[in-house]
C-alpha atoms as a PDB file:
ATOM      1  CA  UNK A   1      64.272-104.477 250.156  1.00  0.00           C
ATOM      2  CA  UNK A   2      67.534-102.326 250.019  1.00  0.00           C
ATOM      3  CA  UNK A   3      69.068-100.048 246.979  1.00  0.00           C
ATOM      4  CA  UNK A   4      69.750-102.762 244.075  1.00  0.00           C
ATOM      5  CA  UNK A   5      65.692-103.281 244.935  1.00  0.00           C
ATOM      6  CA  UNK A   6      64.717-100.238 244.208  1.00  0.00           C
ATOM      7  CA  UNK A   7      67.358 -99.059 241.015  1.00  0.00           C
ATOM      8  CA  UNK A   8      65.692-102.195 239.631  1.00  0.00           C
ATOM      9  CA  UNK A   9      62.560-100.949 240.111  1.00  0.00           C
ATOM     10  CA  UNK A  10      63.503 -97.718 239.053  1.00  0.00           C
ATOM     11  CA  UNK A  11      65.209 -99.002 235.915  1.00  0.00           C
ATOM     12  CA  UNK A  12      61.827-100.592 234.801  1.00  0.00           C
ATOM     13  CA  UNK A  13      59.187 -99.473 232.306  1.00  0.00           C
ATOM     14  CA  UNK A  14      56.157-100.611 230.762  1.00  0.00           C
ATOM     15  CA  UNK A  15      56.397-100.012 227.422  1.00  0.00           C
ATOM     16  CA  UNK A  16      60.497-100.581 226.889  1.00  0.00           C
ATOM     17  CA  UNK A  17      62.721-103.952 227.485  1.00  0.00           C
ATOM     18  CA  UNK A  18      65.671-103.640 229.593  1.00  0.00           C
ATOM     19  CA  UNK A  19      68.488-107.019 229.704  1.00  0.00           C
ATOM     20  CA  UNK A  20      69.315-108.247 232.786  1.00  0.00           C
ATOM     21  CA  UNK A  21      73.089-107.971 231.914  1.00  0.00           C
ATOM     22  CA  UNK A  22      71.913-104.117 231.266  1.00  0.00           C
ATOM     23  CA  UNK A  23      70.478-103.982 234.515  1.00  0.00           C
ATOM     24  CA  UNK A  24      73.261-105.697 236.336  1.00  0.00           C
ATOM     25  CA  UNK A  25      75.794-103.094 234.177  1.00  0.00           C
ATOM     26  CA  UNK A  26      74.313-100.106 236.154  1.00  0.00           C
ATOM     27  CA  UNK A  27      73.935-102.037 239.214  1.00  0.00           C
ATOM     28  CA  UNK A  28      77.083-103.047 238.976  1.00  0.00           C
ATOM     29  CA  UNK A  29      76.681-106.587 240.317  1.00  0.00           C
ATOM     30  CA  UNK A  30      76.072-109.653 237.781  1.00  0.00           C
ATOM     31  CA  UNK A  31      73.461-110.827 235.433  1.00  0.00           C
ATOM     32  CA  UNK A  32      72.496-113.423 237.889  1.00  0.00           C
ATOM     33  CA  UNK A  33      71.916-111.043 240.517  1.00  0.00           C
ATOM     34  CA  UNK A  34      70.092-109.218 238.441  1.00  0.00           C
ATOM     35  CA  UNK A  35      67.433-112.139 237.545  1.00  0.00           C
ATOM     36  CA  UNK A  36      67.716-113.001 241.889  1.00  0.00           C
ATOM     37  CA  UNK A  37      66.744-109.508 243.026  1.00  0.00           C
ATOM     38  CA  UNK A  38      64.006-109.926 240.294  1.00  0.00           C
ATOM     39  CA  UNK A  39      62.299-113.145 241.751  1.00  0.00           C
ATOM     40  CA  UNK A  40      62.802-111.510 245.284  1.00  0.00           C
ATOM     41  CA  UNK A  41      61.242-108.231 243.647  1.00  0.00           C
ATOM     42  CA  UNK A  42      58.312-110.174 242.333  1.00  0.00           C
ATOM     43  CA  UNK A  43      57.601-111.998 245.416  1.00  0.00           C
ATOM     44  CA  UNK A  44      57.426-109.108 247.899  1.00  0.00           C
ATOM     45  CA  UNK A  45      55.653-106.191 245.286  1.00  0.00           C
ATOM     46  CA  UNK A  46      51.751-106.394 244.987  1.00  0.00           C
ATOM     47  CA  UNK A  47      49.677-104.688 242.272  1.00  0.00           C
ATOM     48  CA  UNK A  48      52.671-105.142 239.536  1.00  0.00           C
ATOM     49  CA  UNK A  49      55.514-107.401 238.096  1.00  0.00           C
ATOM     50  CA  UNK A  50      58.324-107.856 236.509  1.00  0.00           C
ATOM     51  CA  UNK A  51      58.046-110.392 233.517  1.00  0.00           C
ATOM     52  CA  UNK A  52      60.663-111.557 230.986  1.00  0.00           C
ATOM     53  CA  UNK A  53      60.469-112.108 227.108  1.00  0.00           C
ATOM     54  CA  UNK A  54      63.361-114.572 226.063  1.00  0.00           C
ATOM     55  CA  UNK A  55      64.991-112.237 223.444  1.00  0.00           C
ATOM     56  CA  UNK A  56      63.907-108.946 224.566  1.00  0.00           C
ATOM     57  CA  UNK A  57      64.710-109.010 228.072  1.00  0.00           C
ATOM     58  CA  UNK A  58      62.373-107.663 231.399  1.00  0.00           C
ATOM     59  CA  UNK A  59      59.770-104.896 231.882  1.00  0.00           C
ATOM     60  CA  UNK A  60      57.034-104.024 234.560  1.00  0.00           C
ATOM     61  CA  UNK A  61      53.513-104.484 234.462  1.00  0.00           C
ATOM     62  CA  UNK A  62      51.263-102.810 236.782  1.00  0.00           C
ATOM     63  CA  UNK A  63      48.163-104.199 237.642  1.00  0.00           C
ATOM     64  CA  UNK A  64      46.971-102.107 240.182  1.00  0.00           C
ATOM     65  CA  UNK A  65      49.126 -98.504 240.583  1.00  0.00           C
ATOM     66  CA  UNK A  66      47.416 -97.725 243.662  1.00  0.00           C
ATOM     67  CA  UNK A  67      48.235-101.124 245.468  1.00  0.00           C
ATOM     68  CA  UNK A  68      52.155-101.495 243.780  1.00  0.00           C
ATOM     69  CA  UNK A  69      52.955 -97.586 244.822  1.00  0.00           C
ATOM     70  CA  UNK A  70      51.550 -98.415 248.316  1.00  0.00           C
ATOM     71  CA  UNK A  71      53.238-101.819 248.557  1.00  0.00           C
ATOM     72  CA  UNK A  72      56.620-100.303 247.086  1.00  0.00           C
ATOM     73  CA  UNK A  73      56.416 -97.682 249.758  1.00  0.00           C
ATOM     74  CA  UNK A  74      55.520-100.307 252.730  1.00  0.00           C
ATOM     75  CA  UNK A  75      58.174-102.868 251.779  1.00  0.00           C
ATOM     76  CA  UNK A  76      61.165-100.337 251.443  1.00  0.00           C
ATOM     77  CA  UNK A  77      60.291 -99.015 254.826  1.00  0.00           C
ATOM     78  CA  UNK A  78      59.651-102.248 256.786  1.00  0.00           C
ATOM     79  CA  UNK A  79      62.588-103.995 255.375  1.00  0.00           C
ATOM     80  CA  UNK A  80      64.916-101.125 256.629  1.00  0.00           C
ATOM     81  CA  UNK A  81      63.453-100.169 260.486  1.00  0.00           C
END
């Protein structure tokens, strides 16, 4: 996981909608990097995810906080030993 990862993550909440080409507007990077780094996000963070609503755009659910703050933690840190 490296920076766009985590200002993603960062950039996510559970009760408001954010746009990918929002997203990609602060990341500065495009819309389809954006929806990438999401799928990558999704695939490597346990206890939570990032879902879409055509119209409204993405937001995080968490499952588990426990597990996704310990898995957030774990995958930032392996990914950049």
């Amino acid at each position: 996981m490296n920076d766009i990862h985590l200002s993603i993550l960062n950039m996510m909440s559970e009760n408001e909608y954010i746009s990918a080409k929002d997203v990609a507007e602060k990341c500065n990077c495009s819309d389809k990097t954006i929806r990438t780094r999401i799928k990558e996000i999704n695939n490597d963070i346990k206890g939570a995810q990032i879902v879409s609503k055509p119209r409204y755009g993405y937001h995080l659910v968490i499952t588990d906080n426990e597990l996704f703050d310990k898995s957030k933690q774990d995958t930032y840190f392996i990914k950049n030993l």
